[in-house]
C-alpha atoms as a PDB file:
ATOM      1  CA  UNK A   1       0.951  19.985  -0.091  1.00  0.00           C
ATOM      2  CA  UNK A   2       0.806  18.464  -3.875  1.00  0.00           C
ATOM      3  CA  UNK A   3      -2.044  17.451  -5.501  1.00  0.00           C
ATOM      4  CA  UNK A   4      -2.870  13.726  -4.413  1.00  0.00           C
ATOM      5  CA  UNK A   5      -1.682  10.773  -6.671  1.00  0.00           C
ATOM      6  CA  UNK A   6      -3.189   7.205  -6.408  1.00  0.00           C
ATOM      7  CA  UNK A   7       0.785   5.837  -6.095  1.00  0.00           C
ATOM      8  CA  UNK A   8       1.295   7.375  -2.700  1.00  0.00           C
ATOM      9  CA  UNK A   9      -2.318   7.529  -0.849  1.00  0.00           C
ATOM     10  CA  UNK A  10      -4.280   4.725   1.433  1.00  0.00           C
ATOM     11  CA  UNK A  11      -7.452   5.492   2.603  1.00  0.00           C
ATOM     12  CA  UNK A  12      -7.582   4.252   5.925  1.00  0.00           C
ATOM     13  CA  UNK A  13     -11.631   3.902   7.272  1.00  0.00           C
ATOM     14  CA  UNK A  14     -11.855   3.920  11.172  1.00  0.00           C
ATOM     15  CA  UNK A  15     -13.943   2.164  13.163  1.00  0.00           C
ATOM     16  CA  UNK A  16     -16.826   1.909  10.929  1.00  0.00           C
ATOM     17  CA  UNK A  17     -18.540  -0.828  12.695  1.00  0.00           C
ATOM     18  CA  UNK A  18     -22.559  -2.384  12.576  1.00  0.00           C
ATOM     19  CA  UNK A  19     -23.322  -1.780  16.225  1.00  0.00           C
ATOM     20  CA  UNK A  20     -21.701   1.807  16.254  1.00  0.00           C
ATOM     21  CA  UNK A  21     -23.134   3.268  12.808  1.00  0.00           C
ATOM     22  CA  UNK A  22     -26.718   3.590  13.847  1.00  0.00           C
ATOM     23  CA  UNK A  23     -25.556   5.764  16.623  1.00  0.00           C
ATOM     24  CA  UNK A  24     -23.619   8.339  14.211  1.00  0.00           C
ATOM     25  CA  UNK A  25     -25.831  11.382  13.443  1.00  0.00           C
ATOM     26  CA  UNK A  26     -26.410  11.607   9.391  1.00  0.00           C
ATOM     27  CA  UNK A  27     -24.956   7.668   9.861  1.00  0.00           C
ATOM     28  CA  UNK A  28     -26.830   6.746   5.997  1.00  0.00           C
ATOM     29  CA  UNK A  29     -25.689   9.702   4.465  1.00  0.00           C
ATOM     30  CA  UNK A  30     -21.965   9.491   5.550  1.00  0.00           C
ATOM     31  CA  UNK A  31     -22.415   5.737   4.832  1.00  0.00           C
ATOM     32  CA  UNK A  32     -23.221   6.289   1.301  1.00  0.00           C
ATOM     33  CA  UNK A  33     -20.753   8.960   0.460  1.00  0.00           C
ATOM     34  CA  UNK A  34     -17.560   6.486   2.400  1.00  0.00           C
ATOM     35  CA  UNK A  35     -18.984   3.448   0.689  1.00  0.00           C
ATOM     36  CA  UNK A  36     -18.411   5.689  -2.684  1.00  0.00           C
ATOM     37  CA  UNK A  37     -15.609   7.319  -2.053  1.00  0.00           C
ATOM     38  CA  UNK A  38     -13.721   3.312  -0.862  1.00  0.00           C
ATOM     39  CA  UNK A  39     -15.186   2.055  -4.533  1.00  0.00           C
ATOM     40  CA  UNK A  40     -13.287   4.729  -6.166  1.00  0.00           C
ATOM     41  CA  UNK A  41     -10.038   4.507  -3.754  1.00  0.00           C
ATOM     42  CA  UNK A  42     -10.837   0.579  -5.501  1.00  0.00           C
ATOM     43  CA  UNK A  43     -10.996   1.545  -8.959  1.00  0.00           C
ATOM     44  CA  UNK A  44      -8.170   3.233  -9.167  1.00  0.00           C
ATOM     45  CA  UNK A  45      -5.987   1.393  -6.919  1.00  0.00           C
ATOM     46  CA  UNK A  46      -5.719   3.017  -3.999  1.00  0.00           C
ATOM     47  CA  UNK A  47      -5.691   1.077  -1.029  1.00  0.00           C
ATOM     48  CA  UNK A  48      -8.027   0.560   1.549  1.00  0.00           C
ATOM     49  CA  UNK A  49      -7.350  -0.332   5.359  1.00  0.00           C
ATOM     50  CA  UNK A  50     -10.561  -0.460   7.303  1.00  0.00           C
ATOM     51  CA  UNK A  51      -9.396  -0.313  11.224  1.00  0.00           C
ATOM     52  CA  UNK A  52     -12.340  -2.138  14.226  1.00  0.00           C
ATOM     53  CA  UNK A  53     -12.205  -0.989  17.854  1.00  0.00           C
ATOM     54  CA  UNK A  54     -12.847  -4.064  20.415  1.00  0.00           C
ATOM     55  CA  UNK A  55     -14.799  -5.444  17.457  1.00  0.00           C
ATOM     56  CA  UNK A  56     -16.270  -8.039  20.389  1.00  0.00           C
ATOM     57  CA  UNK A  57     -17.978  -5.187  21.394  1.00  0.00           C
ATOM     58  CA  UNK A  58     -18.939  -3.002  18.571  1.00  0.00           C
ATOM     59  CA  UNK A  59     -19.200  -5.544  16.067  1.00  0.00           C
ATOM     60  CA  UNK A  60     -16.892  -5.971  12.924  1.00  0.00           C
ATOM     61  CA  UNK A  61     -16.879  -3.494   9.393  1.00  0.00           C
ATOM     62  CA  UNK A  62     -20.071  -2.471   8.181  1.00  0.00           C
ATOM     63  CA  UNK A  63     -20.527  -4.950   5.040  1.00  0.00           C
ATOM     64  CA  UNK A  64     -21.250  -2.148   2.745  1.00  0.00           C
ATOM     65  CA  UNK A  65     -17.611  -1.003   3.171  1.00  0.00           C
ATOM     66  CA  UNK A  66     -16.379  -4.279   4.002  1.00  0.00           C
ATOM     67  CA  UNK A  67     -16.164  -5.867   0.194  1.00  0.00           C
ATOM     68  CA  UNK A  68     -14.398  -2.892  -0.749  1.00  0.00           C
ATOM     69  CA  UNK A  69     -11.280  -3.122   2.358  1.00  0.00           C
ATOM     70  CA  UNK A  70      -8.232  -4.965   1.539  1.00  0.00           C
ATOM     71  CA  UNK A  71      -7.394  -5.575   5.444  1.00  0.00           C
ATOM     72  CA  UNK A  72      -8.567  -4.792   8.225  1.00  0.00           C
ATOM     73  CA  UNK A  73      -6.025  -3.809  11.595  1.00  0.00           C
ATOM     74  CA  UNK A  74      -7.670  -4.920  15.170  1.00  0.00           C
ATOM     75  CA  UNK A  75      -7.554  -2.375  18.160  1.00  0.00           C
ATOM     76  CA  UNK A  76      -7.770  -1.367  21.346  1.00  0.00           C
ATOM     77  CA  UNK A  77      -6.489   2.014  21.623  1.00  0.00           C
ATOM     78  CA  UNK A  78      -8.380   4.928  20.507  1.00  0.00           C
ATOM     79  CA  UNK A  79      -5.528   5.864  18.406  1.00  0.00           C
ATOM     80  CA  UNK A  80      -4.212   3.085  16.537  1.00  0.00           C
ATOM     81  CA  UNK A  81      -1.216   4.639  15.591  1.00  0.00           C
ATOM     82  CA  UNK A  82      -0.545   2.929  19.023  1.00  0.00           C
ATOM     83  CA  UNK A  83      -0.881  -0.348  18.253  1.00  0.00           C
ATOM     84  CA  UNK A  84       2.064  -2.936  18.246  1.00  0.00           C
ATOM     85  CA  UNK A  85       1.782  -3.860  14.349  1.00  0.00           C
ATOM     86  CA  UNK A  86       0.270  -1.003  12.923  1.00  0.00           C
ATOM     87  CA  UNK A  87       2.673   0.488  10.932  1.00  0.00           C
ATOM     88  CA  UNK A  88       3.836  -3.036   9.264  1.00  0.00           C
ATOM     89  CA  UNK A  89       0.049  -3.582   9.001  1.00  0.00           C
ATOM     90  CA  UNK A  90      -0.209  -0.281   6.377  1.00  0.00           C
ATOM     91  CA  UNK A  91       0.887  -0.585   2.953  1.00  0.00           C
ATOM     92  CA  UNK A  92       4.942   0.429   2.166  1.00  0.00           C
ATOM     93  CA  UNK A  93       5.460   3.787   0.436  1.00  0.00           C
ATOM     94  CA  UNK A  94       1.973   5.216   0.888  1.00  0.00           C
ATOM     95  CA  UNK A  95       2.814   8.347   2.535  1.00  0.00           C
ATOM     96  CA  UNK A  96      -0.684  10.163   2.529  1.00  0.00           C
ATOM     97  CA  UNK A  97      -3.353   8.518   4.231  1.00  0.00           C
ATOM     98  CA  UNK A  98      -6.763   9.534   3.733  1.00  0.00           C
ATOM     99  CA  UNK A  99      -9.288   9.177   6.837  1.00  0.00           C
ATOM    100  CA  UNK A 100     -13.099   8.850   7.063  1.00  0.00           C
ATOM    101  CA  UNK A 101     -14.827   6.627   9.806  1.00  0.00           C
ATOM    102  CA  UNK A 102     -16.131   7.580  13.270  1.00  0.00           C
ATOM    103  CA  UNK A 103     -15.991   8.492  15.824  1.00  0.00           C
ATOM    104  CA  UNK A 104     -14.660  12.239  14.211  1.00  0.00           C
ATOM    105  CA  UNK A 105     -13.963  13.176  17.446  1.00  0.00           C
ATOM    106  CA  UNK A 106     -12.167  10.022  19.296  1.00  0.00           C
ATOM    107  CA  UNK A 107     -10.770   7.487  17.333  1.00  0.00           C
ATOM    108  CA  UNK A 108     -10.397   9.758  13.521  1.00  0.00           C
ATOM    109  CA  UNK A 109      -8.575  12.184  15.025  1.00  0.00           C
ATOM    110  CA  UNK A 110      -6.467  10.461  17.629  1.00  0.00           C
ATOM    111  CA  UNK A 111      -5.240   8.181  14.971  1.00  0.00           C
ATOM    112  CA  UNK A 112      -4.864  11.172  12.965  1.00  0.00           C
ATOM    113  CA  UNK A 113      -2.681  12.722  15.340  1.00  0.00           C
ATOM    114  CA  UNK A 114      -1.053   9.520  15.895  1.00  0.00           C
ATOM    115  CA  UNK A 115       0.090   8.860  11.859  1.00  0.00           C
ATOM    116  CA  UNK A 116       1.801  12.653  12.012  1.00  0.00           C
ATOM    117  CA  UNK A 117       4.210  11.020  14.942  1.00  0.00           C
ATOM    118  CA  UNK A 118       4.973   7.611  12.436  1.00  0.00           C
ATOM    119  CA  UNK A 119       5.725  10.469   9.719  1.00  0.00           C
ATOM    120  CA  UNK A 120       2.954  10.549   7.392  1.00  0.00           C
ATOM    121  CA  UNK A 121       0.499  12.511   6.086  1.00  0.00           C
ATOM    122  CA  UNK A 122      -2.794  12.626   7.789  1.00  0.00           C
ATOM    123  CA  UNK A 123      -5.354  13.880   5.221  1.00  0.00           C
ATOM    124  CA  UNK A 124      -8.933  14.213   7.058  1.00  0.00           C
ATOM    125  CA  UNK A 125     -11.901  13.479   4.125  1.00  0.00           C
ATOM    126  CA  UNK A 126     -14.640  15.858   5.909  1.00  0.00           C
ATOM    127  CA  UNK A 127     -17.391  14.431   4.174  1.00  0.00           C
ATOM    128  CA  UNK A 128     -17.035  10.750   5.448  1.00  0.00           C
ATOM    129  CA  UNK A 129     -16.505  11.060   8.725  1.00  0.00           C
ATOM    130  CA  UNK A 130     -19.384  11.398  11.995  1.00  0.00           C
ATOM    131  CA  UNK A 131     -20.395  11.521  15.512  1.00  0.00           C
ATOM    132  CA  UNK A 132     -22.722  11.058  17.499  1.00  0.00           C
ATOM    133  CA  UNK A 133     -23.502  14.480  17.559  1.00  0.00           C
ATOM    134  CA  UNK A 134     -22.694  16.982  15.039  1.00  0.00           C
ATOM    135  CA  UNK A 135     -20.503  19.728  17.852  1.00  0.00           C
ATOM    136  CA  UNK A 136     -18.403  17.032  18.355  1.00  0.00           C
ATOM    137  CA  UNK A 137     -17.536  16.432  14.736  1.00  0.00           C
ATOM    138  CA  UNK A 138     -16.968  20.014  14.174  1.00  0.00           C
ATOM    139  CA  UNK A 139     -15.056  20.154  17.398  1.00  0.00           C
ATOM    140  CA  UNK A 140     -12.874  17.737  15.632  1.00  0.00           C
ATOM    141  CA  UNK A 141     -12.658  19.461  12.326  1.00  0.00           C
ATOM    142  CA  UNK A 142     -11.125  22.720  14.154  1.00  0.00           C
ATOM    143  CA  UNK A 143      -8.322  20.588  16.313  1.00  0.00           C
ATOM    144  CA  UNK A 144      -7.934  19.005  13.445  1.00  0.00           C
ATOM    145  CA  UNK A 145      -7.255  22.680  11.880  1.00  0.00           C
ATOM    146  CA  UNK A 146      -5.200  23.746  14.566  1.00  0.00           C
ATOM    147  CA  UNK A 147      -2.246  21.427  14.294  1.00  0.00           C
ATOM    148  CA  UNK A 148      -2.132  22.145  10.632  1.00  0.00           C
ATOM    149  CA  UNK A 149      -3.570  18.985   9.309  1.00  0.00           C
ATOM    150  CA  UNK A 150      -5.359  18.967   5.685  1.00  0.00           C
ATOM    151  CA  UNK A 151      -8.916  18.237   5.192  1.00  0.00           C
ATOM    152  CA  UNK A 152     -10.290  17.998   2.305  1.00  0.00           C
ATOM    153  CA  UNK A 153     -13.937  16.597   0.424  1.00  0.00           C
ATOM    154  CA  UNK A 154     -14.313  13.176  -0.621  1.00  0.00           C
ATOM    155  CA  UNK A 155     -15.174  14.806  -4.259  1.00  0.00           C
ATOM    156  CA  UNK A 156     -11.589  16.565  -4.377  1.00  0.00           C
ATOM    157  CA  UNK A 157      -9.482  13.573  -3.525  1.00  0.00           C
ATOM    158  CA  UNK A 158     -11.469  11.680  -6.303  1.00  0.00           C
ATOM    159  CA  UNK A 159     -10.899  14.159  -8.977  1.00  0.00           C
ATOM    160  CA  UNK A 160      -6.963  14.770  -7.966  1.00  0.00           C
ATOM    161  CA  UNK A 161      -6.675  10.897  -8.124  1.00  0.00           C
ATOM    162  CA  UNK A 162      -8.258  10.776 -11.584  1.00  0.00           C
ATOM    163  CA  UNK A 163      -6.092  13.898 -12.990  1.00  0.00           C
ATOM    164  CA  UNK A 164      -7.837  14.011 -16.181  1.00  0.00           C
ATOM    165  CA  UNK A 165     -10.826  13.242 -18.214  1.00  0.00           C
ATOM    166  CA  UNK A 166      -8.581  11.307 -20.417  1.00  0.00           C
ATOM    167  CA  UNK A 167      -8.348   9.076 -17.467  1.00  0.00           C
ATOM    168  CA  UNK A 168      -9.754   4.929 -18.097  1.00  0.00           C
ATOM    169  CA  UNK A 169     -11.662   4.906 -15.292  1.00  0.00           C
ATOM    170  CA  UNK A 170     -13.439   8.951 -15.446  1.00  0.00           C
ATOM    171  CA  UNK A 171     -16.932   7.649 -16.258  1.00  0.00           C
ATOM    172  CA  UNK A 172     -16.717   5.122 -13.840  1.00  0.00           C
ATOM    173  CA  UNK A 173     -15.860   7.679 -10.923  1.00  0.00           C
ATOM    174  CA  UNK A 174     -18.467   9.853 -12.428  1.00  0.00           C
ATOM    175  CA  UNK A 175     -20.887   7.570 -11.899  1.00  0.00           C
ATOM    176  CA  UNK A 176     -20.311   6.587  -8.341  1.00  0.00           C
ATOM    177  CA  UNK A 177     -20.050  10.613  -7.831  1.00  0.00           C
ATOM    178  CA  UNK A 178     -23.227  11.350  -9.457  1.00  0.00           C
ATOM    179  CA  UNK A 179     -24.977   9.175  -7.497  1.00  0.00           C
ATOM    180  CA  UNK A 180     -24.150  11.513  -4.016  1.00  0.00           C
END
């Protein structure tokens, strides 16, 4: 696989909802690094889909990631690769879509599954994703593995989208880097 480019990724952040967080183990830590890493997706122009499972139930987008989504798809599947709209929902011409959001083990990598059926390129950012308890994320992170997906760090795809130094935004990203 090439090196990422900001003109064909979309970060698409599951199911990262107020009533569900608190139960994620590490939930402030892989808060903090998928509020970054969305900021950056921001600043450079990537975009952002946030996705919210029965959001009656679980409650809508956490607001710390919420300011930085640009829509937000409704579901009831576990995968929402599934759902009627989904693919119209998803910006045209972003063939690599980058997922964080919980759970790792249900909804991430169902819908991950799901995207490799629509033909595109599930990317799995290791660093920003959780369950409830850690086997289960790791769990995830080897079936993940074992149909040949990528995964990378939220850190990598940050530095790939900036390609150089040179780049307007570099201190910026720094910054919001730094601060994890």
């Amino acid at each position: 696989m090439p090196i990422l480019s900001t003109h064909d990724s979309l970060v698409l952040l599951v199911d990262m909802q107020s009533a569900l967080l608190p139960a994620i183990h590490d939930h402030e830590q892989v808060l903090g690094r998928a509020e970054r890493f969305v900021r950056t997706a921001q600043l450079l122009g990537v975009p952002v889909i946030a996705t919210e499972h029965c959001v009656d139930k679980i409650g809508p987008t956490s607001p710390v990631l919420r300011r930085w989504v640009d829509h937000v798809i409704h579901k009831t599947h576990f995968n929402a690769a599934r759902e009627k709209d989904f693919l119209s929902e998803l910006p045209k011409r972003r063939c690599n879509v980058l997922l964080i959001g919980t759970e790792a083990h249900v909804c991430v990598l169902q819908t991950g599954l799901g995207l490799t059926g629509l033909g595109l390129t599930p990317i799995l950012v290791t660093d920003c994703i959780g369950s409830r308890r850690q086997s289960d994320q790791d769990a995830a992170c080897q079936r993940w593995a074992h149909h040949g997906l990528e995964q990378i760090s939220s850190e990598m795809a940050m530095f790939e989208w900036l390609e150089t130094p040179a780049h307007p935004q570099f201190r910026d990203v720094l910054a919001l880097i730094k601060q994890g």
